[in-house]
Protein backbone atom coordinates (compact mmCIF):
# COMPACT_ATOMS: atom_id res chain seq x y z
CA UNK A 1 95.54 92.82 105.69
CA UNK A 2 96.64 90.61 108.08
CA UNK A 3 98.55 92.01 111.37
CA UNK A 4 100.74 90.17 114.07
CA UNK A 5 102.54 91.34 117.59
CA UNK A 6 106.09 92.51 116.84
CA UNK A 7 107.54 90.20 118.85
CA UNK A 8 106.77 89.51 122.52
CA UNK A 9 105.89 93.31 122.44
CA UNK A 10 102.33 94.40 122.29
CA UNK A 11 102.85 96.77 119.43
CA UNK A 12 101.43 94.81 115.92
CA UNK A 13 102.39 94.99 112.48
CA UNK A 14 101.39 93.97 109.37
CA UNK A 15 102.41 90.57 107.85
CA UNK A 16 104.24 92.27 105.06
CA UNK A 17 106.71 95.47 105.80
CA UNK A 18 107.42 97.66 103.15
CA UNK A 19 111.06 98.32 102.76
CA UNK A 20 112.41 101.43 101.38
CA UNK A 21 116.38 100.74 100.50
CA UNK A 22 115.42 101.65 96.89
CA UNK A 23 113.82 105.14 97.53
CA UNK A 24 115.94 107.90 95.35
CA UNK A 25 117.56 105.31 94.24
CA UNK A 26 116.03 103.02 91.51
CA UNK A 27 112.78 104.98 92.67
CA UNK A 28 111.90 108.41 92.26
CA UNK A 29 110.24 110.60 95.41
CA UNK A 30 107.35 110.73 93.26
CA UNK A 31 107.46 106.87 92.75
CA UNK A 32 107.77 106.36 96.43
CA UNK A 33 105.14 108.47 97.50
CA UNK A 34 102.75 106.54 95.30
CA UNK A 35 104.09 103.00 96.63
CA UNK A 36 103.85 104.71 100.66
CA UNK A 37 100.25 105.84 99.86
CA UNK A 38 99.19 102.17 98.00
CA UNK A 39 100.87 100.43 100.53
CA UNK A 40 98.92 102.28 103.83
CA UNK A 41 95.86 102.06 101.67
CA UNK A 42 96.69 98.09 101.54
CA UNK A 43 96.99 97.87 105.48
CA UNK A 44 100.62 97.92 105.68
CA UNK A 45 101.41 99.83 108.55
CA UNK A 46 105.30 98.96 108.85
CA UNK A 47 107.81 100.42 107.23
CA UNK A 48 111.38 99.91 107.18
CA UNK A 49 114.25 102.27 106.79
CA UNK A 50 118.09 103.04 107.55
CA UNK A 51 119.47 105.92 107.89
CA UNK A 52 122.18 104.81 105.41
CA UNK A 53 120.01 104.37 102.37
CA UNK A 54 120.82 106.20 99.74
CA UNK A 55 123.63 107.73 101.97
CA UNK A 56 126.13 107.81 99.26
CA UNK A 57 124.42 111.01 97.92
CA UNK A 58 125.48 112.26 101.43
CA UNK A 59 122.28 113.09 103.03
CA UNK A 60 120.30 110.51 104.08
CA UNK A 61 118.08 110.91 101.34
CA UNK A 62 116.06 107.88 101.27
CA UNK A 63 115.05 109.01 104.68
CA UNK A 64 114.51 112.46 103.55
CA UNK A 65 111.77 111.11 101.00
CA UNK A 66 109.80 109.22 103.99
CA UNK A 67 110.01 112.50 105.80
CA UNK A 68 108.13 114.32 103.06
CA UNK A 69 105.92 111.95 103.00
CA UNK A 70 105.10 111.52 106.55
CA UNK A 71 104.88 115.20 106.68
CA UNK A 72 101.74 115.50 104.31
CA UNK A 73 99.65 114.48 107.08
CA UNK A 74 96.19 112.57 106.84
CA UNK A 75 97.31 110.65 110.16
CA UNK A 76 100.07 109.22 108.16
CA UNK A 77 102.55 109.02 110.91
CA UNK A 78 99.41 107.71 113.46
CA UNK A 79 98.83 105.14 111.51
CA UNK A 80 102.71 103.95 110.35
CA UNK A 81 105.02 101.77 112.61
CA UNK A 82 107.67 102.98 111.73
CA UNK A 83 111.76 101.83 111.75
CA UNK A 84 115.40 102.78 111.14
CA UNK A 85 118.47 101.71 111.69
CA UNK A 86 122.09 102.98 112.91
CA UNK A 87 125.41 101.61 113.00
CA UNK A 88 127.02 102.03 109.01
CA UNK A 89 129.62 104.83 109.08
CA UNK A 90 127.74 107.55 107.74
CA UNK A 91 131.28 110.19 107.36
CA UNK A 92 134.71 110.61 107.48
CA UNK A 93 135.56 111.49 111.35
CA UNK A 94 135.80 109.16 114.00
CA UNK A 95 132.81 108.43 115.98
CA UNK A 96 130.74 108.62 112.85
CA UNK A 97 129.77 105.02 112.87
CA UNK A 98 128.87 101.93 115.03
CA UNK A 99 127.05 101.42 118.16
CA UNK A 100 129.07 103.48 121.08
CA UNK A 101 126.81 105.65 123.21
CA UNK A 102 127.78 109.04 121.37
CA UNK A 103 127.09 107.47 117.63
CA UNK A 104 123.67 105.87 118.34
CA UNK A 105 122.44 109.62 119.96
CA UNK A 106 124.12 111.62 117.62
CA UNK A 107 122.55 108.85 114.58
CA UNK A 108 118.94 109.21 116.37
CA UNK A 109 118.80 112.74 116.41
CA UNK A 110 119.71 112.88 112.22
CA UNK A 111 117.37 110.66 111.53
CA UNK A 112 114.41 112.29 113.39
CA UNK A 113 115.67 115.22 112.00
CA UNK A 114 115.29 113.48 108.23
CA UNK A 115 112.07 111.68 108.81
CA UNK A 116 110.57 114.68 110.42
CA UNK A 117 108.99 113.07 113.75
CA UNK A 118 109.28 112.94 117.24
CA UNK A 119 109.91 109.49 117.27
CA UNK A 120 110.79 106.16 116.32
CA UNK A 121 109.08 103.27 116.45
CA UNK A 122 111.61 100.80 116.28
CA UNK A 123 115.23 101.32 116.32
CA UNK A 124 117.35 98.52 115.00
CA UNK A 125 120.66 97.85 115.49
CA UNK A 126 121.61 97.35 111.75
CA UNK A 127 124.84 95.21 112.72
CA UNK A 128 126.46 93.78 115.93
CA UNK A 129 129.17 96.13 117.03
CA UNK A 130 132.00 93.56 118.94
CA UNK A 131 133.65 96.80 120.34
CA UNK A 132 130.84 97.95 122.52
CA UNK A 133 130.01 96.94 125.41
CA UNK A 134 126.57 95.85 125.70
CA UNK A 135 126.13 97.56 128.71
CA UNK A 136 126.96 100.60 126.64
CA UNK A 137 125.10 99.98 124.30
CA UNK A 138 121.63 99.66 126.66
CA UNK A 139 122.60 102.41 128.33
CA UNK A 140 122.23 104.89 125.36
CA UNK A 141 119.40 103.18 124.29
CA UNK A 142 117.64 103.94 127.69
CA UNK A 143 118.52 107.07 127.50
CA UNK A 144 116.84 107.28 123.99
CA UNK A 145 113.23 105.72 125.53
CA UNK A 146 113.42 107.86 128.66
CA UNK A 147 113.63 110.82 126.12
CA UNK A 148 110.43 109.57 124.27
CA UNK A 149 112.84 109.58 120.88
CA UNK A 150 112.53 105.57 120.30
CA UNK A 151 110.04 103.53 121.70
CA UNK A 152 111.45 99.70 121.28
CA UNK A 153 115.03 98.69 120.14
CA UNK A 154 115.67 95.76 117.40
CA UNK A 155 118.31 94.35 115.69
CA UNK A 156 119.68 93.17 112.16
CA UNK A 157 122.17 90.75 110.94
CA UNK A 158 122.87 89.72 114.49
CA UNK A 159 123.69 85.78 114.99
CA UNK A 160 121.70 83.52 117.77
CA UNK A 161 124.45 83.97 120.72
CA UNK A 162 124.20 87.97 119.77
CA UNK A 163 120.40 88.08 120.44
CA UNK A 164 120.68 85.67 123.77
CA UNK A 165 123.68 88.22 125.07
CA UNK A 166 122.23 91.03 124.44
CA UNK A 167 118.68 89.68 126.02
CA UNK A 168 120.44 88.54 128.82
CA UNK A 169 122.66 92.06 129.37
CA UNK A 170 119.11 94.34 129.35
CA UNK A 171 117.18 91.90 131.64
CA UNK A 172 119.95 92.04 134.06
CA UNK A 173 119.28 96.22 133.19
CA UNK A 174 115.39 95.70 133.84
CA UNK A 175 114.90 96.96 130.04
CA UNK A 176 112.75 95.26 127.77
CA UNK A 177 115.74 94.14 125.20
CA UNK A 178 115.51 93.40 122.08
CA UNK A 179 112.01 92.71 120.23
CA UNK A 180 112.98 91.81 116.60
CA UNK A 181 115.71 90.73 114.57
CA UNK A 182 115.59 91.59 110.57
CA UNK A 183 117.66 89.12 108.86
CA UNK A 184 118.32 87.94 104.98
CA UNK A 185 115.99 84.93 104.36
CA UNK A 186 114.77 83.57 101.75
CA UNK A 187 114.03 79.86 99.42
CA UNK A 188 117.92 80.38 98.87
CA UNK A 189 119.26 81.51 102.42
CA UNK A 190 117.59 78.97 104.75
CA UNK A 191 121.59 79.03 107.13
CA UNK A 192 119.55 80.98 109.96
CA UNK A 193 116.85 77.83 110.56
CA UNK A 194 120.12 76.34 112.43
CA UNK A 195 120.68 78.74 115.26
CA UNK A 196 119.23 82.00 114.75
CA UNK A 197 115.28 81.37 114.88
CA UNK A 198 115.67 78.89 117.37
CA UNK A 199 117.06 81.49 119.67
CA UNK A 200 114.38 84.19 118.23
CA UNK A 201 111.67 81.75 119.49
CA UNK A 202 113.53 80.88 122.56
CA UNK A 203 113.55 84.39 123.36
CA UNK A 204 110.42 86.00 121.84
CA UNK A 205 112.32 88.03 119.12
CA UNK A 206 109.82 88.96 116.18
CA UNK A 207 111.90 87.85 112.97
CA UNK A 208 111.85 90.20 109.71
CA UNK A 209 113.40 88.70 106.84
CA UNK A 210 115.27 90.93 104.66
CA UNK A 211 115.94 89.81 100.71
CA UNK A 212 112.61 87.74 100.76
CA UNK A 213 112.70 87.33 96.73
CA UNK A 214 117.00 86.91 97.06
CA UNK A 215 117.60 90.17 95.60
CA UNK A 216 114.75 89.53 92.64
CA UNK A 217 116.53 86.00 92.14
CA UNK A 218 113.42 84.52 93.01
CA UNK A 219 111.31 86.76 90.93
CA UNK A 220 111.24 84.64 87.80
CA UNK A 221 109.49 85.99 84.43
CA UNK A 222 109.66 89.32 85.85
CA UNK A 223 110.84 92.40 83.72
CA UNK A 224 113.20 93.74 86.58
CA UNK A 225 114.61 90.15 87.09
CA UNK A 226 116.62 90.65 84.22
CA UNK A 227 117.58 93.93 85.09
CA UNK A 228 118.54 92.84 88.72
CA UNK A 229 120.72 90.11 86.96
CA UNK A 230 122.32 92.98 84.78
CA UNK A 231 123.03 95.39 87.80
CA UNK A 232 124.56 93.00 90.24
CA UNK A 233 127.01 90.77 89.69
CA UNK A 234 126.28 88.70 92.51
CA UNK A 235 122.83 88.40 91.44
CA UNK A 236 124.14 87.00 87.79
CA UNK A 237 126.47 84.45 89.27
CA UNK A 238 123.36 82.80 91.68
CA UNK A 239 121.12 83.10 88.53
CA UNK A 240 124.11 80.56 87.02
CA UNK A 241 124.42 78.55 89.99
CA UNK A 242 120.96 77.94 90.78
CA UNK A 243 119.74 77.63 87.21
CA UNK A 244 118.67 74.12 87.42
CA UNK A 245 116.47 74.98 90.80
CA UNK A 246 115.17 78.18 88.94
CA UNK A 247 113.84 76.04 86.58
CA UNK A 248 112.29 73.59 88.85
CA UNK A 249 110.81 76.33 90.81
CA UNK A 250 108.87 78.11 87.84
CA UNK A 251 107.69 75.01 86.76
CA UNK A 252 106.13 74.61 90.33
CA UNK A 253 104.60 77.79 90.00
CA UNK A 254 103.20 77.80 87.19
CA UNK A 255 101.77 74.69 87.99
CA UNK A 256 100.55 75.65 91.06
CA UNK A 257 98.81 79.33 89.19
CA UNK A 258 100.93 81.64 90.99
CA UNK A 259 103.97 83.63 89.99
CA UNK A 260 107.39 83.05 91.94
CA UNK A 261 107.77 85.88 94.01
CA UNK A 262 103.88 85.34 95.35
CA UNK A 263 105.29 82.14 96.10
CA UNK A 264 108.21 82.78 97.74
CA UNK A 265 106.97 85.09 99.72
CA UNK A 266 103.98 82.77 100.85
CA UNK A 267 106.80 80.44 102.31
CA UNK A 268 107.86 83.03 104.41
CA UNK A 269 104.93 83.77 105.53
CA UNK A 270 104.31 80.44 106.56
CA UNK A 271 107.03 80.00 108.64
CA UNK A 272 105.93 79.96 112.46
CA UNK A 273 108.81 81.82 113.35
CA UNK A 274 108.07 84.90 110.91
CA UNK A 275 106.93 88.11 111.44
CA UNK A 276 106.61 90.52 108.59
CA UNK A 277 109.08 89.81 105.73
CA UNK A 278 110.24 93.51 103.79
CA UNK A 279 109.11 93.54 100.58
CA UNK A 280 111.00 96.17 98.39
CA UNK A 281 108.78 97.24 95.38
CA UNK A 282 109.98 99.42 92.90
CA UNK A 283 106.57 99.41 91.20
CA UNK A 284 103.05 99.00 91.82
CA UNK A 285 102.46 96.20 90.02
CA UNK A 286 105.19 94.80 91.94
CA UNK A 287 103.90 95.89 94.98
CA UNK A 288 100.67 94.10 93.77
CA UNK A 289 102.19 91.00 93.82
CA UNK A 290 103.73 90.92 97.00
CA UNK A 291 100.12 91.62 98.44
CA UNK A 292 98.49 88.60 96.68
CA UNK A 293 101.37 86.49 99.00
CA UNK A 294 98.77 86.83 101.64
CA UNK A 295 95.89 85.12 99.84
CA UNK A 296 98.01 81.83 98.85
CA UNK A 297 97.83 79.27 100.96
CA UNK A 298 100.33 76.02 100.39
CA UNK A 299 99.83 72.82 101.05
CA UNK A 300 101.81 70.61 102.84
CA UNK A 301 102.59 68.90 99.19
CA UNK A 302 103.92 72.23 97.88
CA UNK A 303 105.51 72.71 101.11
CA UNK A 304 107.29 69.66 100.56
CA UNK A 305 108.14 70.46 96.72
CA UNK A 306 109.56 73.67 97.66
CA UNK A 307 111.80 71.82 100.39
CA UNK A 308 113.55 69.46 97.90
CA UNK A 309 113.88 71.99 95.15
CA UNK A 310 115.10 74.51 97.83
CA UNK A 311 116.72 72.30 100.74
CA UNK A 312 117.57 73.54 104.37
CA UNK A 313 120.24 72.77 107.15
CA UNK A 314 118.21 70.15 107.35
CA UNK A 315 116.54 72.10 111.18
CA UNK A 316 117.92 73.61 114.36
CA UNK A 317 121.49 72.96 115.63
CA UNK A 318 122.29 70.35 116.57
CA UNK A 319 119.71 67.66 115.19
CA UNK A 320 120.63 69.22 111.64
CA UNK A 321 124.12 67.95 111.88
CA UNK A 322 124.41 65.24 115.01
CA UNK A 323 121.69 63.70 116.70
């Protein structure tokens, strides 16, 4: 396995983070404890929750399952980095959602509760929250460190300006800010290359890509593509509109020896700007795959091949659109 600093912080993770939205979901506890045990066994020491997975059964279950887990022992938690999230509205009063002071503390303490710890690793902001002040917002999640409940705050589906005024806000606040930023990014969703990695670079934000195989989109030839296609209808209509690239892109693959979502996932990985995409098995062999990712190495040709069958912004703003 192959590890990396999380960010400008000195904490390191594995290239690949195993995600967990699909725990007691499309995967059974008994699945997920057998992808959690392959997956530490692999090297992966990050893993990635929220604490609304699975939330519609009204108990934070897919956090529950980690819990379990973790709780077996054999140095599991020593060994994991691990993360959640808070900001979705997880009930029906007021105050039960977002990112003011009294929901991130109250949202802390139910998901230490769930994934049985004393802490969390990482603590991401799983949306931007325009009714908060930021100054609010730092403040509870100082409070949080001080208490030794979260050790380093990140954020998810945040934009560039979002990242650079929140920076700015805990600097001014002598806190360390923000280390990472987990957004959807994949051969399909290249819109963040404009603004948003530029300003993760700029100010040494870790970047996690969510959605690395486009919601199994990118998994071609694969058994659960099909059922991926069937379940979501968004998923069905971007099989339609990106038929002709599908195409183009198995045929690469399969000249190049590799299967697509080895492939895609390779491109993330090399990416300067990347940090440990989430990978979201729902079965070993699937987790297999992802893990060969790390052993492919592309040449500038394939690079290239991928870039015209899977085309960018064309770079950061502004080049990409003025000069």
């Amino acid at each position: 396995m192959l590890y990396t600093h999380l960010g400008r912080s000195g904490v390191t993770v594995s290239r690949l983070g195993l995600g967990t939205v699909n725990f007691g979901w499309h995967v059974s506890e008994r699945e997920s404890f057998g992808l959690m045990d392959r997956a530490l066994e692999a090297g992966i020491n990050f893993f990635d929750t929220a604490d609304s997975y699975n939330h519609d059964r009204g108990d934070g279950s897919t956090e529950h399952i980690i819990g379990r887990w973790l709780a077996q022992g054999g140095s599991r938690r020593e060994k994991v980095v691990l993360a959640t999230k808070v900001y979705s509205t997880l009930g029906a009063w007021a105050n039960n959602g977002k990112l003011s002071a009294r929901h991130i503390r109250e949202a802390c303490v139910g998901s230490l509760r769930r994934l049985q710890t004393d802490h969390i690793d990482l603590y991401q902001m799983h949306h931007v929250d325009r009714a908060t002040p930021w100054e609010e917002v730092w403040q509870a999640m100082a409070q949080l460190v001080q208490e030794g409940k979260i050790l380093y705050v990140g954020s998810s589906n945040f934009a560039g300006w979002h990242i650079v005024t929140a920076n700015t806000v805990a600097e001014k606040r002598s806190q360390l800010g923000l280390i990472s930023e987990q957004s959807v990014y994949n051969l399909t969703k290249r819109q963040i290359e404009l603004e948003l990695i530029p300003a993760c670079e700029a100010n040494g934000v870790g970047l996690i890509p969510y959605s690395p195989l486009a919601a199994g989109l990118l998994a071609c030839g694969d058994d659960q593509t099909d059922r991926a296609r069937r379940d979501f209808a968004e998923v069905r209509e971007r099989a339609v509109k990106f038929a002709k690239q599908l195409a183009q892109f198995e045929a690469l693959c399969l000249d190049f020896g590799e299967s697509p979502p080895s492939v895609a996932l390779s491109w993330l990985l090399h990416q300067p700007a990347v940090t440990s995409p989430i990978i979201g098995p729902r079965t070993q062999a699937q987790l297999e795959g992802c893990l060969r990712a790390l052993n492919i190495s592309l040449s500038e040709d394939v690079l290239s091949r991928l870039d015209d069958i899977w085309p960018g912004p064309g770079g950061p703003a502004p080049e990409a659109y003025a000069w």
